[in-house]
N, C-alpha and C. Protein backbone atom coordinates (compact mmCIF):
# COMPACT_ATOMS: atom_id res chain seq x y z
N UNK A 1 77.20 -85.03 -136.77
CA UNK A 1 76.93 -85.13 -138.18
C UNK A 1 76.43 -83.78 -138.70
N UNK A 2 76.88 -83.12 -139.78
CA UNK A 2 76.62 -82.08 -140.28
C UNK A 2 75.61 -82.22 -141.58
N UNK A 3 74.78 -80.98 -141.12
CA UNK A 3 73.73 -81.02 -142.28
C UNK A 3 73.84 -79.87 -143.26
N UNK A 4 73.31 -80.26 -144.57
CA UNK A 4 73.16 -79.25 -145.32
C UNK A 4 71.53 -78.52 -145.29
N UNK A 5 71.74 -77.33 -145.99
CA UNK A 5 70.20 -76.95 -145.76
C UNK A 5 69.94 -76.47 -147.36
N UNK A 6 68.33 -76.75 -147.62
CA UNK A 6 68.22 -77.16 -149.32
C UNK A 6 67.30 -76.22 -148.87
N UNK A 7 66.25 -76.01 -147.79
CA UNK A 7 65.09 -74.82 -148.27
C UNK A 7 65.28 -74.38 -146.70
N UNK A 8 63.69 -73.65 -146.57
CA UNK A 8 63.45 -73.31 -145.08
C UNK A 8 63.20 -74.71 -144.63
N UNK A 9 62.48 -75.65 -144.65
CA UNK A 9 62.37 -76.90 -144.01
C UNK A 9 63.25 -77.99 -144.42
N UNK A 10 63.82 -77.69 -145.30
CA UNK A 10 64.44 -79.52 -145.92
C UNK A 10 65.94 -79.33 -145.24
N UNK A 11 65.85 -80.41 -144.61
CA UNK A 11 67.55 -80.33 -143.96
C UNK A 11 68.06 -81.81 -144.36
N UNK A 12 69.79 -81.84 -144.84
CA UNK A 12 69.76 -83.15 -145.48
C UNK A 12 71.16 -83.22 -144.97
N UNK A 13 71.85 -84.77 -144.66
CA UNK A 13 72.98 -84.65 -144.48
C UNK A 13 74.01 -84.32 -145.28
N UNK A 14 75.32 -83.87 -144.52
CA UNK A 14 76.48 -83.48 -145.84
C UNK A 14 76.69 -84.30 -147.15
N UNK A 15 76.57 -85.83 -146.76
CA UNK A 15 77.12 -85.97 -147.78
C UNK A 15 76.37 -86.02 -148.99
N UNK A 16 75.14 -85.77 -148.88
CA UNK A 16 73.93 -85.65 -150.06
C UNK A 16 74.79 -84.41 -150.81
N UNK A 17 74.97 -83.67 -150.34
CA UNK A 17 75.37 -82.44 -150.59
C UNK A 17 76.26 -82.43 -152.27
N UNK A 18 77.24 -83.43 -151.87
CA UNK A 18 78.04 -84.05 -153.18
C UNK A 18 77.71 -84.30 -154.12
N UNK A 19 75.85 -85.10 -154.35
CA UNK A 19 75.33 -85.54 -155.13
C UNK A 19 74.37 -84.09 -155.92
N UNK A 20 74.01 -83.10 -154.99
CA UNK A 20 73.51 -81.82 -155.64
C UNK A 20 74.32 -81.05 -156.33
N UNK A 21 75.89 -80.96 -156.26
CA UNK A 21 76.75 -80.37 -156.91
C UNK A 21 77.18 -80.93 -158.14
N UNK A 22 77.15 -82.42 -158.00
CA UNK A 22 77.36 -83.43 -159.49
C UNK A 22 76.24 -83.56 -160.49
N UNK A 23 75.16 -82.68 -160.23
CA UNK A 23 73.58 -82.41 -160.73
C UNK A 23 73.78 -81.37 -161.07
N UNK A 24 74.05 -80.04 -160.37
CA UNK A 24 74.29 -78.36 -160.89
C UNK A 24 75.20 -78.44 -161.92
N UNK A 25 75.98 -79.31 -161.70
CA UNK A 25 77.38 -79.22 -162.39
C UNK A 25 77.17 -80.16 -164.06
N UNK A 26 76.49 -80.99 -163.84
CA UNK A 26 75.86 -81.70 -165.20
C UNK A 26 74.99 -80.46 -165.83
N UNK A 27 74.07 -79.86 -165.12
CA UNK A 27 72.93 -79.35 -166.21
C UNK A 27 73.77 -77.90 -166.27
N UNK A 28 74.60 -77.20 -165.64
CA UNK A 28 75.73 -76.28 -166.01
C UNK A 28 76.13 -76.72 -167.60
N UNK A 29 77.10 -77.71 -166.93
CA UNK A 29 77.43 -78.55 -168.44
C UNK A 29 76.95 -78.23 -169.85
N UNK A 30 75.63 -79.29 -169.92
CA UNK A 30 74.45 -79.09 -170.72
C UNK A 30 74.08 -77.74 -171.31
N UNK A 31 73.68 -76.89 -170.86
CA UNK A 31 73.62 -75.40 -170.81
C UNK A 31 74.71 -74.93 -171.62
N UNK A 32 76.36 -75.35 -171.39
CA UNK A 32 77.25 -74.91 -172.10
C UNK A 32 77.29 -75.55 -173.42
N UNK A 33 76.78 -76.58 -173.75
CA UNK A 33 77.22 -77.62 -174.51
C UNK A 33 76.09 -77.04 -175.82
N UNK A 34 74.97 -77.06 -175.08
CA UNK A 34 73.51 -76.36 -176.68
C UNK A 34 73.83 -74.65 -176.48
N UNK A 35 74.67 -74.19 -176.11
CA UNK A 35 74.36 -72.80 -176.38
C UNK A 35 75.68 -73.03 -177.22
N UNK A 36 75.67 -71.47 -178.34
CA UNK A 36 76.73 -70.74 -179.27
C UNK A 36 78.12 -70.41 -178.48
N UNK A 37 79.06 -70.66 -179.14
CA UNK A 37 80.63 -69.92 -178.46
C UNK A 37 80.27 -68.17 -178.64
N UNK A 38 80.48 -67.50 -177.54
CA UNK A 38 80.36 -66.41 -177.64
C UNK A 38 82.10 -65.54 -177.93
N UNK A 39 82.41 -66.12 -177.18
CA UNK A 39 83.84 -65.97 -176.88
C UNK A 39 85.24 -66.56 -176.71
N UNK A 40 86.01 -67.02 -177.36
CA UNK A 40 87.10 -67.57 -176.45
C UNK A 40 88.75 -67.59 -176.72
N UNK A 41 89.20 -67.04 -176.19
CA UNK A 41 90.92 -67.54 -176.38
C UNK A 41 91.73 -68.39 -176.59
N UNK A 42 90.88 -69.31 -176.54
CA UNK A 42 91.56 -70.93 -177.00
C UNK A 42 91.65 -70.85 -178.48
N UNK A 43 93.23 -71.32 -179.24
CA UNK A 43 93.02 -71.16 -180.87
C UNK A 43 92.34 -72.38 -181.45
N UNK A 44 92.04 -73.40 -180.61
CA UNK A 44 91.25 -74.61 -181.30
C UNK A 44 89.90 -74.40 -181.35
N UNK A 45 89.02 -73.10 -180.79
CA UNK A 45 87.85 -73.04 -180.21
C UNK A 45 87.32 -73.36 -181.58
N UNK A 46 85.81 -73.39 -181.76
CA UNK A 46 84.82 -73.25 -183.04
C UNK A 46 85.34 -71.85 -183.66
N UNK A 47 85.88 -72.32 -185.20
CA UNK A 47 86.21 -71.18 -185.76
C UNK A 47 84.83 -70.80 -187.32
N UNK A 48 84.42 -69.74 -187.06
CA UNK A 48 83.49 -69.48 -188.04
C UNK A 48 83.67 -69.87 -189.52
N UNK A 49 83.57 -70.08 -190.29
CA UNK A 49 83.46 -69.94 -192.00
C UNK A 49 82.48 -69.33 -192.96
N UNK A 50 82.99 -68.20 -193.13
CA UNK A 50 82.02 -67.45 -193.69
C UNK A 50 82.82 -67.05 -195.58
N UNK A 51 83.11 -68.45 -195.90
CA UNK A 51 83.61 -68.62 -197.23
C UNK A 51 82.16 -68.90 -198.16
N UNK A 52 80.65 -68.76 -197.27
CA UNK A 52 79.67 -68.89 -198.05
C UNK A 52 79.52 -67.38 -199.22
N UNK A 53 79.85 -66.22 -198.34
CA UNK A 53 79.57 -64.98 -198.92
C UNK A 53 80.79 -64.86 -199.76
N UNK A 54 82.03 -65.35 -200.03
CA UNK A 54 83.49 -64.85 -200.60
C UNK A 54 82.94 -65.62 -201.92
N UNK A 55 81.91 -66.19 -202.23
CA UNK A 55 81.67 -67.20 -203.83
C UNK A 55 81.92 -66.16 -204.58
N UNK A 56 82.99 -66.36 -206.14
CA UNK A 56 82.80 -65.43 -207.01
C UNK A 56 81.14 -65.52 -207.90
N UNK A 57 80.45 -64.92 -208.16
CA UNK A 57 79.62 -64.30 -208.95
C UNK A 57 79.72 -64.80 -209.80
N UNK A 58 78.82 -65.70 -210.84
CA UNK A 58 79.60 -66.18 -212.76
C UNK A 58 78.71 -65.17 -213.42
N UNK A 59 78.81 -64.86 -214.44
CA UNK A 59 78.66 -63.92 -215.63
C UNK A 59 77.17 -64.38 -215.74
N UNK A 60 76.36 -63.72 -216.27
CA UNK A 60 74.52 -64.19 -216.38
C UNK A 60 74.57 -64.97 -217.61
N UNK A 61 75.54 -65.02 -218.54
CA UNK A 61 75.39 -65.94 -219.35
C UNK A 61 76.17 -67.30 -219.28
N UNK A 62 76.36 -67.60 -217.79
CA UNK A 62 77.16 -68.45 -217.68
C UNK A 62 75.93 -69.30 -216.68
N UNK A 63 75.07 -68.91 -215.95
CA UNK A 63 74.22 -69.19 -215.18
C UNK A 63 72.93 -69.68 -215.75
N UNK A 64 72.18 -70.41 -214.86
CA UNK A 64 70.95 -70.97 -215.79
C UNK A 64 69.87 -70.95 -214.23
N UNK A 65 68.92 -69.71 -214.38
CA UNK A 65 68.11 -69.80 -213.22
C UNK A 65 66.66 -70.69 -213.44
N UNK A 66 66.32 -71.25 -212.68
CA UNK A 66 65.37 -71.71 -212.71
C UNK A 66 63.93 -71.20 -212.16
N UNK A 67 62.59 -70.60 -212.75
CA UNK A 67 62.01 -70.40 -212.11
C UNK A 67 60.99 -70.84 -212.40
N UNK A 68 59.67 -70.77 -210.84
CA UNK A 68 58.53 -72.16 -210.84
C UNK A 68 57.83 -71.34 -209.92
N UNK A 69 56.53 -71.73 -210.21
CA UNK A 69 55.22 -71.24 -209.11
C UNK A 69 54.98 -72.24 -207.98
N UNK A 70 55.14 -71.70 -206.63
CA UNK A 70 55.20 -71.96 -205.74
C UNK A 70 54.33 -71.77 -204.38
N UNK A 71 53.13 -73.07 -204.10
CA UNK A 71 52.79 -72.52 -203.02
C UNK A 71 52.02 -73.13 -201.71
N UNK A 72 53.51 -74.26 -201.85
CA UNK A 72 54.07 -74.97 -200.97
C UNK A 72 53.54 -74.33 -199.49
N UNK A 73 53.58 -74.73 -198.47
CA UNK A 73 53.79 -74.02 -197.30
C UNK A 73 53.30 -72.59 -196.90
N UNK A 74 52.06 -72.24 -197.88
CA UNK A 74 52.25 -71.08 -197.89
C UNK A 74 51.11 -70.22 -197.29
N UNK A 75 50.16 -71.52 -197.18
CA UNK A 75 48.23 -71.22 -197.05
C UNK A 75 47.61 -70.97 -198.44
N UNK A 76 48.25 -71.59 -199.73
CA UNK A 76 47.63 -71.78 -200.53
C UNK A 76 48.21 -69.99 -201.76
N UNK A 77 49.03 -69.43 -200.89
CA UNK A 77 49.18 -68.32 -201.84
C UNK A 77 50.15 -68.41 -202.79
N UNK A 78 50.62 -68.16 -203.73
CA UNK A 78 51.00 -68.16 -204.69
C UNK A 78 52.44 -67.43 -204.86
N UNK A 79 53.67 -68.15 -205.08
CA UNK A 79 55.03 -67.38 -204.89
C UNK A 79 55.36 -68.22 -206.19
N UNK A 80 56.54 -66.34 -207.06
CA UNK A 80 57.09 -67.19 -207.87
C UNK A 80 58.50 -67.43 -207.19
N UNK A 81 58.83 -68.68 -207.72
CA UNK A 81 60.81 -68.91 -206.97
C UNK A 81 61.47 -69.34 -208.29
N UNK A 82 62.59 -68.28 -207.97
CA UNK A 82 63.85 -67.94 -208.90
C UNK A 82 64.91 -68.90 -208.14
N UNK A 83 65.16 -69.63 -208.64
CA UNK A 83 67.12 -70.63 -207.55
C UNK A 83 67.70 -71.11 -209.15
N UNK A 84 68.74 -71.43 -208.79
CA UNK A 84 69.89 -71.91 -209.09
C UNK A 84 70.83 -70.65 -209.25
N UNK A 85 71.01 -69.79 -208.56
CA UNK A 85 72.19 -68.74 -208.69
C UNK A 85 73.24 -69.17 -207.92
N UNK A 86 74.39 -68.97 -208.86
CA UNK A 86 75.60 -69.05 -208.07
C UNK A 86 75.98 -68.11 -207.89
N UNK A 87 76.90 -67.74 -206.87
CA UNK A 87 77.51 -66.99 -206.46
C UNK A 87 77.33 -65.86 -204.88
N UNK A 88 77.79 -64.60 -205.09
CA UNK A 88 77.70 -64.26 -203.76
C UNK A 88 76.30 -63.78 -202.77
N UNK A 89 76.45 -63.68 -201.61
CA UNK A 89 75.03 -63.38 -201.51
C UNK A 89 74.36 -61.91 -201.87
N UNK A 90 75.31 -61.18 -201.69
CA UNK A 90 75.10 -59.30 -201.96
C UNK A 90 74.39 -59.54 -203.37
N UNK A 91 75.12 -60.13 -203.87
CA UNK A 91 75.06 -60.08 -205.63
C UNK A 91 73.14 -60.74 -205.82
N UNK A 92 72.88 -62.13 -205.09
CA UNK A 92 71.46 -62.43 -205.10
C UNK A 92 70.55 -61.77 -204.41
N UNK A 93 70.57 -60.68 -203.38
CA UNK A 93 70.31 -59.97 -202.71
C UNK A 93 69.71 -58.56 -203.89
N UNK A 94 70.81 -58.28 -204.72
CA UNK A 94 70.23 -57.40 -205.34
C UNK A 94 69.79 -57.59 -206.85
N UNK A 95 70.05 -58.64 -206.97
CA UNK A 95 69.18 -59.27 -208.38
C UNK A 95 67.46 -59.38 -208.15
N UNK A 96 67.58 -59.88 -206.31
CA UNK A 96 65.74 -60.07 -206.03
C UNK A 96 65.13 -58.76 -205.93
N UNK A 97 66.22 -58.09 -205.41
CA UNK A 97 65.40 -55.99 -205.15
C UNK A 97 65.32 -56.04 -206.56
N UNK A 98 66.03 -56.04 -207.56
CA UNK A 98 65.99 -55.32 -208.45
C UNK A 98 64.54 -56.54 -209.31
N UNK A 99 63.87 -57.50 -208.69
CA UNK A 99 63.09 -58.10 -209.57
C UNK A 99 61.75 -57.67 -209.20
N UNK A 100 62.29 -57.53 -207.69
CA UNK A 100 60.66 -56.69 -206.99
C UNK A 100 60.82 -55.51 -207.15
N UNK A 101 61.48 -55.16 -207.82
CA UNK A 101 61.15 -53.21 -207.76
C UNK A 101 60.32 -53.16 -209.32
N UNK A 102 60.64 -53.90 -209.79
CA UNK A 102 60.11 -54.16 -211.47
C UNK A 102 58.88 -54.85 -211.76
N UNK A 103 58.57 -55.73 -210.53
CA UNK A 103 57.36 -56.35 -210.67
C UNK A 103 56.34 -55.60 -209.94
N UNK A 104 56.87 -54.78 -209.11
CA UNK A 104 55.97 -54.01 -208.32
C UNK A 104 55.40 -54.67 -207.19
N UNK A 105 56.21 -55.98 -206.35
CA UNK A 105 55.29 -56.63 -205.77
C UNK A 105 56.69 -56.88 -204.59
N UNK A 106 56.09 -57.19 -203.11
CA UNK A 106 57.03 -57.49 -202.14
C UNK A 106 57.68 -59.18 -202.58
N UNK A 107 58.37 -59.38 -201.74
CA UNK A 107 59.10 -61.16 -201.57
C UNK A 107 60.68 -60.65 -201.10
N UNK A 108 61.47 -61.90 -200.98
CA UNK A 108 62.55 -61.70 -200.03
C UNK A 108 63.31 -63.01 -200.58
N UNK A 109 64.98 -63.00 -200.38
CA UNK A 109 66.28 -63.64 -200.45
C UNK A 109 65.89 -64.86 -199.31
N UNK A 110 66.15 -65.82 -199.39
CA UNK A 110 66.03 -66.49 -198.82
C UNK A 110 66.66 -67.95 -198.89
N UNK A 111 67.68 -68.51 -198.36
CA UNK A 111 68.66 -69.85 -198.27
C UNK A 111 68.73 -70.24 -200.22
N UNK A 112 69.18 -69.12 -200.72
CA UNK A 112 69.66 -69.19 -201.96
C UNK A 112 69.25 -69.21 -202.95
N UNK A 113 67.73 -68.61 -203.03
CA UNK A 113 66.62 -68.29 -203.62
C UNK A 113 65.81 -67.12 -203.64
N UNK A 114 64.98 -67.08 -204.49
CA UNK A 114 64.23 -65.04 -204.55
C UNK A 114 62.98 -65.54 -204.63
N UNK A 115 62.09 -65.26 -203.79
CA UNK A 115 60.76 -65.21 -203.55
C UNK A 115 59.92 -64.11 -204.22
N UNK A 116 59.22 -64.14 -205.10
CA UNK A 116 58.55 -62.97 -205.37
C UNK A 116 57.22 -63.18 -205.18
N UNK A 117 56.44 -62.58 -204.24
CA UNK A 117 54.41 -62.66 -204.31
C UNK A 117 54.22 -62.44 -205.37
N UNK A 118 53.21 -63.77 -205.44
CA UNK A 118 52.12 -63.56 -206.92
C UNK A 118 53.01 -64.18 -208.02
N UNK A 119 52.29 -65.04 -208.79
CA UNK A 119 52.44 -65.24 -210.03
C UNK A 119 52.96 -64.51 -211.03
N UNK A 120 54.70 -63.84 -211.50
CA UNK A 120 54.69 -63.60 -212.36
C UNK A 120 55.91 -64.00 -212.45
N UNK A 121 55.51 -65.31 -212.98
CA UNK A 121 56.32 -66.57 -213.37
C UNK A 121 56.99 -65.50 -215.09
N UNK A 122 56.13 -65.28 -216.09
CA UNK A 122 56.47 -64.73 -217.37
C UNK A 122 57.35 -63.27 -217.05
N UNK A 123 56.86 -62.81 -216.60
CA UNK A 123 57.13 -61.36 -216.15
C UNK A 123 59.13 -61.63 -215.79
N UNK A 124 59.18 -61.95 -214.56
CA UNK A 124 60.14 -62.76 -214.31
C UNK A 124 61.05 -63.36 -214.97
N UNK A 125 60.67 -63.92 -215.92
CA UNK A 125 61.47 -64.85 -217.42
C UNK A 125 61.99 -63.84 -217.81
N UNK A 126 61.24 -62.92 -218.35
CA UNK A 126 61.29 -61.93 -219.66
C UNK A 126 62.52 -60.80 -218.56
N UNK A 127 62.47 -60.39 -217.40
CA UNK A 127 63.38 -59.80 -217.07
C UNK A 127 64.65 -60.56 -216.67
N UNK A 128 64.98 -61.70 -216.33
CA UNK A 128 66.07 -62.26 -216.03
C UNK A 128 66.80 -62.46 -217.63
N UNK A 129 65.93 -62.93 -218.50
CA UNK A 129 66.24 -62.96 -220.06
C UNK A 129 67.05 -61.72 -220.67
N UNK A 130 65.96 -60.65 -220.57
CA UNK A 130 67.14 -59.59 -220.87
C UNK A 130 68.36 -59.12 -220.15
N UNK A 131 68.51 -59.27 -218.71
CA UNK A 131 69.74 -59.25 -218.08
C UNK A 131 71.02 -60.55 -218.49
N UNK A 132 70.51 -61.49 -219.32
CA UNK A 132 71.27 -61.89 -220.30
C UNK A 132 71.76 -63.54 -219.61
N UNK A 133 70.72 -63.83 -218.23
CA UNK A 133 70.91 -65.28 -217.57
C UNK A 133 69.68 -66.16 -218.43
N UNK A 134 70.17 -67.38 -218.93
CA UNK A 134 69.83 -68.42 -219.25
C UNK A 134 68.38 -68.93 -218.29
N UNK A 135 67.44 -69.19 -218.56
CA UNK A 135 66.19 -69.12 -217.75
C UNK A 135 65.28 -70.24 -218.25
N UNK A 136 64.73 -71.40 -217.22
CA UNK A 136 64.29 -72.89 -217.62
C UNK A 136 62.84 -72.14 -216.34
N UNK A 137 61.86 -72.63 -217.16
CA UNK A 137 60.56 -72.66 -216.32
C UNK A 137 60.42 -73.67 -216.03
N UNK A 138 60.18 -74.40 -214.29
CA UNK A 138 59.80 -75.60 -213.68
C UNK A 138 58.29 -75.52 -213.71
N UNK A 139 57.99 -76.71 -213.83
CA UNK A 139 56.65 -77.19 -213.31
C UNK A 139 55.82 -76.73 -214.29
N UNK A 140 54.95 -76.75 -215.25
CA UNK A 140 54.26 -76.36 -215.81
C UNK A 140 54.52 -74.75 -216.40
């Protein structure tokens, strides 16, 4: 009878052996299954869609942003949030630089929205207003 060997002391017979390979071979599996496609040649593989960034842009008088003081999640600090923009992301990307370079204050783009530190909910209005987008204050 032939044995397999699992450490320095554990000696087990062959046919256990079958049952450690149908275990490597499951959590192998697994491993493949929660990780990302990195690679592959197959034309059915997971194919990306990145038709989020191709959105056309609408005109600022075609748009209606919404902005509200925010400070949710935050430890109590105070964010104003600009959302309802349609369109591409480059394009909301530089509508938020161009709101923090004017307010003088940091914040960041974020899942389709502009974060700006600090309260300047008015400030905010009055510049999206003259860039000529339609502008509704939430919440008080």
């Amino acid at each position: 009878m032939s044995q397999v060997r699992l450490s320095d002391k554990l000696w087990l017979p062959a046919e256990t052996d079958f049952v450690f390979r149908l275990a490597r071979k499951s959590n192998e599996e697994r491993i493949v299954k929660n990780s990302s496609l990195v690679y592959s040649t197959d034309p059915k593989g997971k194919q990306t869609n990145d038709s989020s960034d191709e959105r056309q842009t609408l005109p600022p008088p075609q748009q209606t942003l919404k902005v509200q003081l925010d400070r949710k999640q935050r430890k109590g600090k105070a964010v104003t949030l600009v959302s309802g923009f349609v369109g591409a992301n480059d394009d909301l990307k530089t509508l938020g630089k161009n709101l923090k370079s004017k307010c003088g204050v940091g914040g960041t783009v974020k899942k389709g929205e502009i974060l700006i530190q600090g309260d300047f909910r008015v400030r905010v209005m009055e510049l999206l207003s003259a860039e000529g987008y339609k502008v509704k204050r939430v919440g008080g």
